[in-house]
N, C-alpha and C. Protein backbone atom coordinates (compact mmCIF):
# COMPACT_ATOMS: atom_id res chain seq x y z
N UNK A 1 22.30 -9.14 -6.59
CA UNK A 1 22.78 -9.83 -5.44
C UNK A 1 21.65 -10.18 -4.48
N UNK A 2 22.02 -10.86 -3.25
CA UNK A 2 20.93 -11.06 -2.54
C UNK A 2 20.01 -10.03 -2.04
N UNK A 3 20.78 -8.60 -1.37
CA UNK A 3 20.33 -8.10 -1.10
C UNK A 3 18.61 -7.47 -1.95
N UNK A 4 19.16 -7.30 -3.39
CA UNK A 4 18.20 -6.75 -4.37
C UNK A 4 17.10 -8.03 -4.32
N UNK A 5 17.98 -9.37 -4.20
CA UNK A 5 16.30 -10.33 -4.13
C UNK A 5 15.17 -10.28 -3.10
N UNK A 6 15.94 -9.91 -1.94
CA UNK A 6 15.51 -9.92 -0.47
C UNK A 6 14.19 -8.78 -0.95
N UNK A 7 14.97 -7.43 -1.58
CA UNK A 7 13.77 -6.33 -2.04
C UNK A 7 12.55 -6.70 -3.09
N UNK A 8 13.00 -6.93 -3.78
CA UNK A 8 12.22 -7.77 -4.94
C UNK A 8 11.13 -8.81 -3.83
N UNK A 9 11.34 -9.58 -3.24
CA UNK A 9 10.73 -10.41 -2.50
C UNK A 9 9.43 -9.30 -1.33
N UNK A 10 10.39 -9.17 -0.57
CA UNK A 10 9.42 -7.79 0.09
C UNK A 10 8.31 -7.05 -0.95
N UNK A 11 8.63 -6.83 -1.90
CA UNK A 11 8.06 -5.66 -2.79
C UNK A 11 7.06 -6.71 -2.73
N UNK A 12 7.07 -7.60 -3.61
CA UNK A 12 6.40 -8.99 -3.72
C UNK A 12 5.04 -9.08 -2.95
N UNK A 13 5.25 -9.05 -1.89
CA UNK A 13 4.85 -9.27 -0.58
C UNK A 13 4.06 -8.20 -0.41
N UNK A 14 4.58 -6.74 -0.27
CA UNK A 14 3.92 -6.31 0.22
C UNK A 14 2.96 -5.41 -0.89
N UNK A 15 3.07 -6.39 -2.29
CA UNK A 15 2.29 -5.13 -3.22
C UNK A 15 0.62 -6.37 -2.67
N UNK A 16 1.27 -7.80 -2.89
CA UNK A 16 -0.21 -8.89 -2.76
C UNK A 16 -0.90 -8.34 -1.23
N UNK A 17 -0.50 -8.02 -0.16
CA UNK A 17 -0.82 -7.31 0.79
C UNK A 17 -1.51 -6.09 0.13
N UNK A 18 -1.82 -5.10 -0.37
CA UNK A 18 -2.42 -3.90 -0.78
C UNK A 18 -3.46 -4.71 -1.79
N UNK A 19 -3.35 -5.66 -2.55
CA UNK A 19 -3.93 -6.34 -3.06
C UNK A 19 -4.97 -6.97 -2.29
N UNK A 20 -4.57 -7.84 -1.06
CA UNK A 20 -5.57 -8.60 -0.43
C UNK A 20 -6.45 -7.62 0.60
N UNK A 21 -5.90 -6.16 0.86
CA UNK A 21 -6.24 -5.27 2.09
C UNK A 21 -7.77 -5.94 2.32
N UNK A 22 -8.10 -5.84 3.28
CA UNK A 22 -9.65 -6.42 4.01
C UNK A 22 -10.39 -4.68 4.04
N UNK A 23 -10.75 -4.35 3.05
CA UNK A 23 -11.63 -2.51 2.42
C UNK A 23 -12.37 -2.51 3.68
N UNK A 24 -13.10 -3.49 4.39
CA UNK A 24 -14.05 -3.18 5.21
C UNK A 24 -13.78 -3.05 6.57
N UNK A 25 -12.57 -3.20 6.48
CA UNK A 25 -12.02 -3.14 8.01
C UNK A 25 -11.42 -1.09 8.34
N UNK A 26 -11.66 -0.60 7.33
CA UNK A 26 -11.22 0.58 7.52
C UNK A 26 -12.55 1.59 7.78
N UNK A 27 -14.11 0.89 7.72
CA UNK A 27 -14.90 0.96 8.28
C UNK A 27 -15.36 0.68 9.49
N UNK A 28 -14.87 0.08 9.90
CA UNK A 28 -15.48 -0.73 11.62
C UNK A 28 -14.87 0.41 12.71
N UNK A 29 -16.00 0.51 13.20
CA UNK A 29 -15.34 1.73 14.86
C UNK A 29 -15.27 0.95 16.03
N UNK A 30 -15.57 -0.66 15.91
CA UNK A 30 -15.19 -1.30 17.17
C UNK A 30 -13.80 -1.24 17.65
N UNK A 31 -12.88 -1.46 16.35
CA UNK A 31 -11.62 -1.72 16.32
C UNK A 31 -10.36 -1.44 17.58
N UNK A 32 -9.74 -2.20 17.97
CA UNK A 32 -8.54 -1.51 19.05
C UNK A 32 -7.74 -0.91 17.71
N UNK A 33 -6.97 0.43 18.59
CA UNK A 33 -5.86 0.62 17.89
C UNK A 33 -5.26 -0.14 17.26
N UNK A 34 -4.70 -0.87 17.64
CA UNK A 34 -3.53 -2.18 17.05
C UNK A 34 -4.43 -2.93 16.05
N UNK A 35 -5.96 -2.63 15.68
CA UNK A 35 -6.57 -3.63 14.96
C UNK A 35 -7.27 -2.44 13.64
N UNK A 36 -6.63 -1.51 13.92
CA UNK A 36 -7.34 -0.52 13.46
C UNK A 36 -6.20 0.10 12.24
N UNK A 37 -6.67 -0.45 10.77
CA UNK A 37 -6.13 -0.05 9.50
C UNK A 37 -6.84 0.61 8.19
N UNK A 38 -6.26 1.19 7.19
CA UNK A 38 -6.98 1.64 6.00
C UNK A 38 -5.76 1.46 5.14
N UNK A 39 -6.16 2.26 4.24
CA UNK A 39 -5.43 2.20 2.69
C UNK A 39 -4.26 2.54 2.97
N UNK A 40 -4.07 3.69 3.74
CA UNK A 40 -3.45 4.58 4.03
C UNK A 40 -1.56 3.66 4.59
N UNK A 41 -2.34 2.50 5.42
CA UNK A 41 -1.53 1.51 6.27
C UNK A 41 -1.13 0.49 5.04
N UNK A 42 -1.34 0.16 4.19
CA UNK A 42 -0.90 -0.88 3.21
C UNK A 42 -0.06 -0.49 1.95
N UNK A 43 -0.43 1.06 1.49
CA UNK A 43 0.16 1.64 0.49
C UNK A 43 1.57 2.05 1.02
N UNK A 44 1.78 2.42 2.29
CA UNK A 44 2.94 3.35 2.66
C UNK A 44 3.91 2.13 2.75
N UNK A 45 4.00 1.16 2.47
CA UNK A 45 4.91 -0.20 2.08
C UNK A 45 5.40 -0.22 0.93
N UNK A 46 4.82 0.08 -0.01
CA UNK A 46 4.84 0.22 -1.40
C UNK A 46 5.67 1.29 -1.60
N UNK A 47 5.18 2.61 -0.84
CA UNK A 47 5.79 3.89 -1.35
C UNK A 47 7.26 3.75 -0.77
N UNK A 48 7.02 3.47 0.42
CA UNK A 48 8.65 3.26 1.18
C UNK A 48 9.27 2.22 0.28
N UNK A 49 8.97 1.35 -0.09
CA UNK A 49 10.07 0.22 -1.23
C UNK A 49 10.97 0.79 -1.76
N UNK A 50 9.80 2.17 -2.76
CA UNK A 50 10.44 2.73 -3.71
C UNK A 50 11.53 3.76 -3.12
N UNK A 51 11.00 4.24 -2.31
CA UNK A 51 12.19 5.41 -1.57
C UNK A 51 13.44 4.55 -0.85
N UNK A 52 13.58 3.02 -0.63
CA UNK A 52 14.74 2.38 0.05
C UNK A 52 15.51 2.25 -1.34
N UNK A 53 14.73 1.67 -2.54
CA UNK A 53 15.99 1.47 -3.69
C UNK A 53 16.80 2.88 -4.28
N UNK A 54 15.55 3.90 -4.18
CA UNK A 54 16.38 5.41 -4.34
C UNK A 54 17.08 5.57 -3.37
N UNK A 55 17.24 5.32 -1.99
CA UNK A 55 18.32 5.71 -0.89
C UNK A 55 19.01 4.85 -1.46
N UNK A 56 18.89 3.49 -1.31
CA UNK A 56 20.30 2.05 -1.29
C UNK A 56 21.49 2.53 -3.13
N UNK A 57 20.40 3.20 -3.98
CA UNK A 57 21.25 3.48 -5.29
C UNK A 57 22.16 5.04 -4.86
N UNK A 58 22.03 5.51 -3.42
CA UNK A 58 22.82 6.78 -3.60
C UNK A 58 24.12 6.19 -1.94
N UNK A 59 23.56 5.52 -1.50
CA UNK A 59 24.29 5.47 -0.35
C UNK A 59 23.92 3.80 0.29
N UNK A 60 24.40 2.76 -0.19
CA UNK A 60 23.96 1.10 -0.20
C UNK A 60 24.51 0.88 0.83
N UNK A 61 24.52 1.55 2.57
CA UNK A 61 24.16 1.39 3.64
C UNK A 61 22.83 1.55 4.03
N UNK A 62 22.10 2.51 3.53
CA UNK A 62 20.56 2.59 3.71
C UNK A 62 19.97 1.33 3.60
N UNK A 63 20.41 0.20 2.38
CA UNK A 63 19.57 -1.17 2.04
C UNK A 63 19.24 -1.58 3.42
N UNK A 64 20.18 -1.99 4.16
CA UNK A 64 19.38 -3.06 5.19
C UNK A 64 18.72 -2.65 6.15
N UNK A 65 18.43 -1.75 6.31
CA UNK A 65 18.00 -0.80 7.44
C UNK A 65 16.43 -0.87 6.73
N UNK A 66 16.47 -0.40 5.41
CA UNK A 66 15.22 0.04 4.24
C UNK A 66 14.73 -1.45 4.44
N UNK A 67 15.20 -2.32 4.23
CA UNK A 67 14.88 -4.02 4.31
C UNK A 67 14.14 -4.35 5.40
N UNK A 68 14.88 -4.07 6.33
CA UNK A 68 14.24 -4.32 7.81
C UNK A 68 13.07 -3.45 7.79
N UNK A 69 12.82 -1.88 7.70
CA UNK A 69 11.59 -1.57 7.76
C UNK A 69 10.58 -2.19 7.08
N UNK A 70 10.50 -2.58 5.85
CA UNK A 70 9.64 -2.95 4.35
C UNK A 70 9.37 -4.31 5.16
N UNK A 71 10.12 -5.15 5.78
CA UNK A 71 9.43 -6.69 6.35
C UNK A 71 8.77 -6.08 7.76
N UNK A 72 8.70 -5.06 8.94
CA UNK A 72 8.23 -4.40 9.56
C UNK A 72 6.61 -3.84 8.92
N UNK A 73 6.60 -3.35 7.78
CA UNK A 73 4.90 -3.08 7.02
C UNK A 73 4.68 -4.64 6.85
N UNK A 74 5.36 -5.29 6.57
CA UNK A 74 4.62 -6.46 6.17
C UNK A 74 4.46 -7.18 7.50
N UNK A 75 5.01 -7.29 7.71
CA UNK A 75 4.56 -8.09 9.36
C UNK A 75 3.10 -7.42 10.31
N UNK A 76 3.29 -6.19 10.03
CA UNK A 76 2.52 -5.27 10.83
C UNK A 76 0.97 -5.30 10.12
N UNK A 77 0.97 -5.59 8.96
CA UNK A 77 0.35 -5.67 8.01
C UNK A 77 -0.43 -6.99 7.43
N UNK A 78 0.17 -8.01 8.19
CA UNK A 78 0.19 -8.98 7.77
C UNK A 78 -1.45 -9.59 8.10
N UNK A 79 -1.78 -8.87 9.59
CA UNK A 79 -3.20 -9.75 10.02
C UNK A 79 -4.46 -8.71 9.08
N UNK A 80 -3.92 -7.97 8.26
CA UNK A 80 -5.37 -7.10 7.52
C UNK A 80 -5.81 -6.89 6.36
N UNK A 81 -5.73 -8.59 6.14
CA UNK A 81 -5.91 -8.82 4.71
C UNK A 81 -6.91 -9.94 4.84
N UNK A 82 -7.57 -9.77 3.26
CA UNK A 82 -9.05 -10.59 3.61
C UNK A 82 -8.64 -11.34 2.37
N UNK A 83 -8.27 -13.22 2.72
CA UNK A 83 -8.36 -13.92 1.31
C UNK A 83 -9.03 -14.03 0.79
N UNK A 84 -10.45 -13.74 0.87
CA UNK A 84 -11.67 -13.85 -0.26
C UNK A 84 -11.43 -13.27 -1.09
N UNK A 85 -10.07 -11.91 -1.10
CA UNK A 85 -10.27 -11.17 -2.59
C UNK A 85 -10.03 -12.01 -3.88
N UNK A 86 -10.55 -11.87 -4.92
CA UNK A 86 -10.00 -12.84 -5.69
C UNK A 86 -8.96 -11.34 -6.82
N UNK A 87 -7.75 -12.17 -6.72
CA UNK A 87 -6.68 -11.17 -7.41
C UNK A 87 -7.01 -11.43 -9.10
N UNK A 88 -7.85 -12.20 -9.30
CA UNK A 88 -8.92 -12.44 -10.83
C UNK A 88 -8.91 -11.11 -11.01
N UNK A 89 -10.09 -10.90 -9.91
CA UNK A 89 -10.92 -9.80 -10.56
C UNK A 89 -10.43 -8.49 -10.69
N UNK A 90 -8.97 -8.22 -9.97
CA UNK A 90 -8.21 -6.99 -10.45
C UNK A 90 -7.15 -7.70 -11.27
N UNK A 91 -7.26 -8.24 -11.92
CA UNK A 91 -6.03 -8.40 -13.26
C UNK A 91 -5.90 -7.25 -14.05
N UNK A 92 -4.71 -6.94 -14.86
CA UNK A 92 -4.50 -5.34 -15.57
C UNK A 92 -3.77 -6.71 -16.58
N UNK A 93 -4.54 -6.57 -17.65
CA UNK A 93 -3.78 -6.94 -19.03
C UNK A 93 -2.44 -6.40 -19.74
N UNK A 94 -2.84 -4.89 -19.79
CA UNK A 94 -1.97 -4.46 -19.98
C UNK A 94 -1.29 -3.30 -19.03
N UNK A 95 -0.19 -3.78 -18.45
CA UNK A 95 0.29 -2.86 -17.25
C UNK A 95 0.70 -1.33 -17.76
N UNK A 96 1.43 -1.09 -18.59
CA UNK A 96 1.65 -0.24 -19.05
C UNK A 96 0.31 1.19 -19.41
N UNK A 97 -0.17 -0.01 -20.37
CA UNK A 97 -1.73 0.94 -20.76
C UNK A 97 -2.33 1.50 -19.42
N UNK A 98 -2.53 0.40 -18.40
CA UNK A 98 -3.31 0.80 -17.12
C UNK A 98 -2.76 1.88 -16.33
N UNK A 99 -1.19 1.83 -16.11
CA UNK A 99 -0.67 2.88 -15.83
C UNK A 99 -0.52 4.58 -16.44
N UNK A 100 -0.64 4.28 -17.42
CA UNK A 100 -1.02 5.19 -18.45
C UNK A 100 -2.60 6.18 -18.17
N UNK A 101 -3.24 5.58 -18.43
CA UNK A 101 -4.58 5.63 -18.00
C UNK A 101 -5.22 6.04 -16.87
N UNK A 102 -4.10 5.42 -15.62
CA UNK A 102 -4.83 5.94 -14.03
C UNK A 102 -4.02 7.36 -14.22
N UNK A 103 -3.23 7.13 -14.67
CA UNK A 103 -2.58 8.73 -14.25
C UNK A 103 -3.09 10.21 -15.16
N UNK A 104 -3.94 9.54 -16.23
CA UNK A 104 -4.87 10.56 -17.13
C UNK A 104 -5.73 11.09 -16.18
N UNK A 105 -6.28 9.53 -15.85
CA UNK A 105 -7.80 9.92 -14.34
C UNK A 105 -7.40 10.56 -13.15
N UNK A 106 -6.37 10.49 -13.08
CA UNK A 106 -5.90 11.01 -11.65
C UNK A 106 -5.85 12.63 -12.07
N UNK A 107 -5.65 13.40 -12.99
CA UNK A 107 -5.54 14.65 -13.50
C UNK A 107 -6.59 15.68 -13.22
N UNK A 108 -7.55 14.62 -13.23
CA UNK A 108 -9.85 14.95 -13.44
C UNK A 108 -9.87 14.42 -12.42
N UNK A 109 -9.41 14.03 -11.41
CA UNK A 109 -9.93 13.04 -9.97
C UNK A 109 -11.11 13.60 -9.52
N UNK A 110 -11.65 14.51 -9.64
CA UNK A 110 -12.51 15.00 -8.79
C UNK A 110 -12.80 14.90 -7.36
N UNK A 111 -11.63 14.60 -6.46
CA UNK A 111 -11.87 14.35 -5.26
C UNK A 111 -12.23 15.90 -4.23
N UNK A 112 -12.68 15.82 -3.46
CA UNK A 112 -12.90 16.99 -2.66
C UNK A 112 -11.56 17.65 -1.65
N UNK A 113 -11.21 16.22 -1.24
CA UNK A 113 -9.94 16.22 -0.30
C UNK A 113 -8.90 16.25 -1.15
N UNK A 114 -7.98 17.09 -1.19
CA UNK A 114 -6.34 17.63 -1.78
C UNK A 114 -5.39 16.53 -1.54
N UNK A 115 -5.43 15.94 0.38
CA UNK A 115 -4.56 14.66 0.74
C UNK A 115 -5.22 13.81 -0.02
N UNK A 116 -5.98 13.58 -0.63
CA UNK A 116 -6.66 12.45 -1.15
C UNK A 116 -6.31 12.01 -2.28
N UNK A 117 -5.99 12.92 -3.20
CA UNK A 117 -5.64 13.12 -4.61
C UNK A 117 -4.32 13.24 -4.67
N UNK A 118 -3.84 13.80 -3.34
CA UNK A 118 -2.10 13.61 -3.25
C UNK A 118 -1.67 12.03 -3.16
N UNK A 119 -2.01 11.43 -2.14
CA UNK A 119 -2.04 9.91 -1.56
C UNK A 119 -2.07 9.34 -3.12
N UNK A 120 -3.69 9.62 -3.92
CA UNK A 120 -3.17 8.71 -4.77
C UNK A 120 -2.51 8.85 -5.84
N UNK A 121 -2.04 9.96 -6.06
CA UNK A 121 -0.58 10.35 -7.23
C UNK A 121 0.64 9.67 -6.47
N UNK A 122 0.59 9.84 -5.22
CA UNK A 122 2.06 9.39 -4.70
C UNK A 122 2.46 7.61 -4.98
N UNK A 123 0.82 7.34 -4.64
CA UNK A 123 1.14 5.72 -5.01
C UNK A 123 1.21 4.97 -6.11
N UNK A 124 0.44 5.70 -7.14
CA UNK A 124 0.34 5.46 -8.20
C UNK A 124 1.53 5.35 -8.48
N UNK A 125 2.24 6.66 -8.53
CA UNK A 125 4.07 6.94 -9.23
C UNK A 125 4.79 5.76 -8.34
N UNK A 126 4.71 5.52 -7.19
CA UNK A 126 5.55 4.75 -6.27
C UNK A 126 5.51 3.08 -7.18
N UNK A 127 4.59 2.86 -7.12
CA UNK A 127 3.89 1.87 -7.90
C UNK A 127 4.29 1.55 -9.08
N UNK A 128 4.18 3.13 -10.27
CA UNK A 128 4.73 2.87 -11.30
C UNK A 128 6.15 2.67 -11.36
N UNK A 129 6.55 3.30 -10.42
CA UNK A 129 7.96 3.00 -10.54
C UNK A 129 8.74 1.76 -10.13
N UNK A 130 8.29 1.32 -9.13
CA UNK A 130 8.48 0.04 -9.06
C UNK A 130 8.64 -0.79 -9.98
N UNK A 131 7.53 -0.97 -10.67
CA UNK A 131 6.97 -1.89 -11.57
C UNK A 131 8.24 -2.18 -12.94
N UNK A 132 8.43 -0.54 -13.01
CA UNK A 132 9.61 -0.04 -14.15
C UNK A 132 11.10 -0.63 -13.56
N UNK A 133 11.35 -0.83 -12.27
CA UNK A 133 12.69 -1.23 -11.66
C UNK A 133 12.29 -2.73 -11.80
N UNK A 134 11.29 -3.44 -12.28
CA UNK A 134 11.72 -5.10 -11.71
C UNK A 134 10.89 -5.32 -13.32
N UNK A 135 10.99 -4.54 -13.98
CA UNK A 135 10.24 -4.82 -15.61
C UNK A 135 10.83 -6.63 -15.81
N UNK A 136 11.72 -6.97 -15.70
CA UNK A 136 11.64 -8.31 -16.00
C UNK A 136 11.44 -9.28 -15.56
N UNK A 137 10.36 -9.26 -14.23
CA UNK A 137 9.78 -9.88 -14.05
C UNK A 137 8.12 -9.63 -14.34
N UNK A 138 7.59 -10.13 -15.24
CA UNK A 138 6.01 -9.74 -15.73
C UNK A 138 5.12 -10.05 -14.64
N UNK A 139 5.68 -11.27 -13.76
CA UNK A 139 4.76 -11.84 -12.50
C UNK A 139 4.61 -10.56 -11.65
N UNK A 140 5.36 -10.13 -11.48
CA UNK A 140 5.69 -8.92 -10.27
C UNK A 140 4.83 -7.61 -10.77
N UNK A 141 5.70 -7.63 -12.07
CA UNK A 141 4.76 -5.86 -12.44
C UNK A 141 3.13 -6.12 -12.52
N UNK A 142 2.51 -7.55 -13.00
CA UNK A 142 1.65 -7.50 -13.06
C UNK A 142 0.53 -7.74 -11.44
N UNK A 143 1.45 -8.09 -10.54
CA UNK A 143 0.74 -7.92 -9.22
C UNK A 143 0.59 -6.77 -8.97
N UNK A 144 1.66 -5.93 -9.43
CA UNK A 144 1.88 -4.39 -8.65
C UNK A 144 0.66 -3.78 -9.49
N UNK A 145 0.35 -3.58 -10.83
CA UNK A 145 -0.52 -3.40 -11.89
C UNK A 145 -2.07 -3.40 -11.14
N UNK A 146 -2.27 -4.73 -10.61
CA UNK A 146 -3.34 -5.41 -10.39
C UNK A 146 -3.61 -4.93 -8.57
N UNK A 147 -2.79 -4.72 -7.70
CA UNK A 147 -2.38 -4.27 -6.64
C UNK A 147 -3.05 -2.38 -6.60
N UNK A 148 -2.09 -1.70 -7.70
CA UNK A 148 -2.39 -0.33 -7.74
C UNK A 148 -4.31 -0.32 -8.46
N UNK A 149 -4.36 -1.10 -9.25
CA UNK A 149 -6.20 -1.08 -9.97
C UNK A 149 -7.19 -1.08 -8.54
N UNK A 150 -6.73 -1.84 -7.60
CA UNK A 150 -7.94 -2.01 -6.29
C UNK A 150 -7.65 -0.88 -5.62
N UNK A 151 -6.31 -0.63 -5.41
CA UNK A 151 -6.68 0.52 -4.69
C UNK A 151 -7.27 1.99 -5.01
N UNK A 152 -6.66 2.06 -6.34
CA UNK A 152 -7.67 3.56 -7.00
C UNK A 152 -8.81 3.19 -7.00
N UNK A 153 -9.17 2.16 -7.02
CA UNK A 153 -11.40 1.82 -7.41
C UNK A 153 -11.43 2.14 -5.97
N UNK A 154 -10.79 1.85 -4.58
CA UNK A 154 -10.90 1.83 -3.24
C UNK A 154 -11.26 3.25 -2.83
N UNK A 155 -12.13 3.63 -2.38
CA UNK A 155 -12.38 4.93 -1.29
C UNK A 155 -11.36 4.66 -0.43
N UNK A 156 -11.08 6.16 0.43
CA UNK A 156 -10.29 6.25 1.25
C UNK A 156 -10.98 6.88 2.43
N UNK A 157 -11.47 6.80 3.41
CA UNK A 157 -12.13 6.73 5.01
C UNK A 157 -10.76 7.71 5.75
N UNK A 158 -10.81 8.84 5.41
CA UNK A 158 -9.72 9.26 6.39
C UNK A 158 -9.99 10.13 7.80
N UNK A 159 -11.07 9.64 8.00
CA UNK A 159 -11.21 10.35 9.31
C UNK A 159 -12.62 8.88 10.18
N UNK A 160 -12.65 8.74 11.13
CA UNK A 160 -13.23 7.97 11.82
C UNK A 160 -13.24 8.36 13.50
N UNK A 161 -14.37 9.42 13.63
CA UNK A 161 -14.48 10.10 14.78
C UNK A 161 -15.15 8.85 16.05
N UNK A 162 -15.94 7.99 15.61
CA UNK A 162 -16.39 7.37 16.58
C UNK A 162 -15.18 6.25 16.92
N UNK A 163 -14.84 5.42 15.99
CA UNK A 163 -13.49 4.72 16.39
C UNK A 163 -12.71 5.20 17.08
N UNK A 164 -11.99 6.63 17.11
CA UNK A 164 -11.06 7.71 17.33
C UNK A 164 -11.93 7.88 19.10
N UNK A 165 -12.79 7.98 18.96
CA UNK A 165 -13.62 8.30 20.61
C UNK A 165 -13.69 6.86 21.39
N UNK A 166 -13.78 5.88 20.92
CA UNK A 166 -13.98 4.83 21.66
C UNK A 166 -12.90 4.06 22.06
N UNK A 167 -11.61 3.82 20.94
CA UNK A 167 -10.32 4.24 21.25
C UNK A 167 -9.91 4.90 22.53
N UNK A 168 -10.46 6.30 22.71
CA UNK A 168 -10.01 7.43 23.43
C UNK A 168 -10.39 6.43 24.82
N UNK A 169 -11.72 6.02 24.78
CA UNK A 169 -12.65 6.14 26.13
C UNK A 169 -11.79 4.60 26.66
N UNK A 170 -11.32 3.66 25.86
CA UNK A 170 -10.46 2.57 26.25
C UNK A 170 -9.09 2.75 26.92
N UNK A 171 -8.62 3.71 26.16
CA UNK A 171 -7.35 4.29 26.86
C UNK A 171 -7.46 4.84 28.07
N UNK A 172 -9.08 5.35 28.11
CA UNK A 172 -9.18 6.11 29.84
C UNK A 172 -9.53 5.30 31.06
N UNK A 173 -10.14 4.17 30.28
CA UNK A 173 -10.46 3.27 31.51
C UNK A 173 -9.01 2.28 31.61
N UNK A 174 -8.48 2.17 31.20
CA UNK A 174 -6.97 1.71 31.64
C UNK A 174 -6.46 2.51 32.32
N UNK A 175 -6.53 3.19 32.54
CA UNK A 175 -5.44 4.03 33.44
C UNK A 175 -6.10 3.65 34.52
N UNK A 176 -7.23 3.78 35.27
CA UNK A 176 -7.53 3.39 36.76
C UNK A 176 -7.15 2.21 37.35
């Protein structure tokens, strides 16, 4: 029904968004708050998708509410994306295999940080699962495919003390 296209569409949306994310903007400490994003801000669209079709399949009052948030990441989301990416160069041939595969690597991650290695099991599965709910569309799984490949190659920046201070020192000179 419409509702499921409306999701499908969003999903759409917001997997080419994680796809286009602008990587270098989660570096910059000039940033205002409101201008200030990472991985962290583009994936949790994705993961929430998947948790609105698991609410809307147990209780299908949750859908529009889940709808309205998922166009909320994308809107919010919308100015922190860089079109130079070319979605070429993360193509996944085979979605399945690739999925297969990140989740071998994800086992050996070797990351130092625990949230780090959590974040990317959560998205990965969010991701895979997705992909598995709209299997008949190949356009879609293969964005989501190609979507989840940039962000595992992507570092994750989860702490930014000088941004976080200069931030701070903006908020203090407003108040006078």
């Amino acid at each position: 029904g419409r509702p499921q296209a409306l999701h499908r569409a969003l999903l759409r949306d917001l997997a080419r968004q994680l796809l286009l994310f602008d990587a270098g903007r989660q570096q910059r400490a000039e940033l205002s708050l409101a201008e200030s994003a990472g991985w962290l801000d583009v994936t949790h669209g994705l993961t929430f998708a998947g948790a609105v079709r698991w609410a809307a399949a147990l209780d299908p009052d949750l859908l529009a509410p889940g709808l309205l948030q998922m166009a909320c990441f994308i809107g919010r989301n919308n100015g922190f994306l860089d079109r130079s990416v070319s979605e070429r160069d993360w193509q996944v041939e085979d979605p399945a295999a690739f999925f297969a595969e990140a989740g071998h690597a994800l086992l050996d991650h070797g990351e130092s940080e625990a949230i780090v290695a959590a974040h990317r099991v959560k998205t990965l599965t969010a991701i895979e699962r997705e992909a598995a709910a709209v299997a008949e569309d190949p356009a879609l799984v293969a964005l989501l495919a190609a979507a989840c490949r940039r962000f595992l190659a992507s570092g994750l920046r989860l702490k930014h003390p000088l941004r976080t201070a200069r931030q701070a020192l903006r908020l203090v000179e407003s108040e006078d």
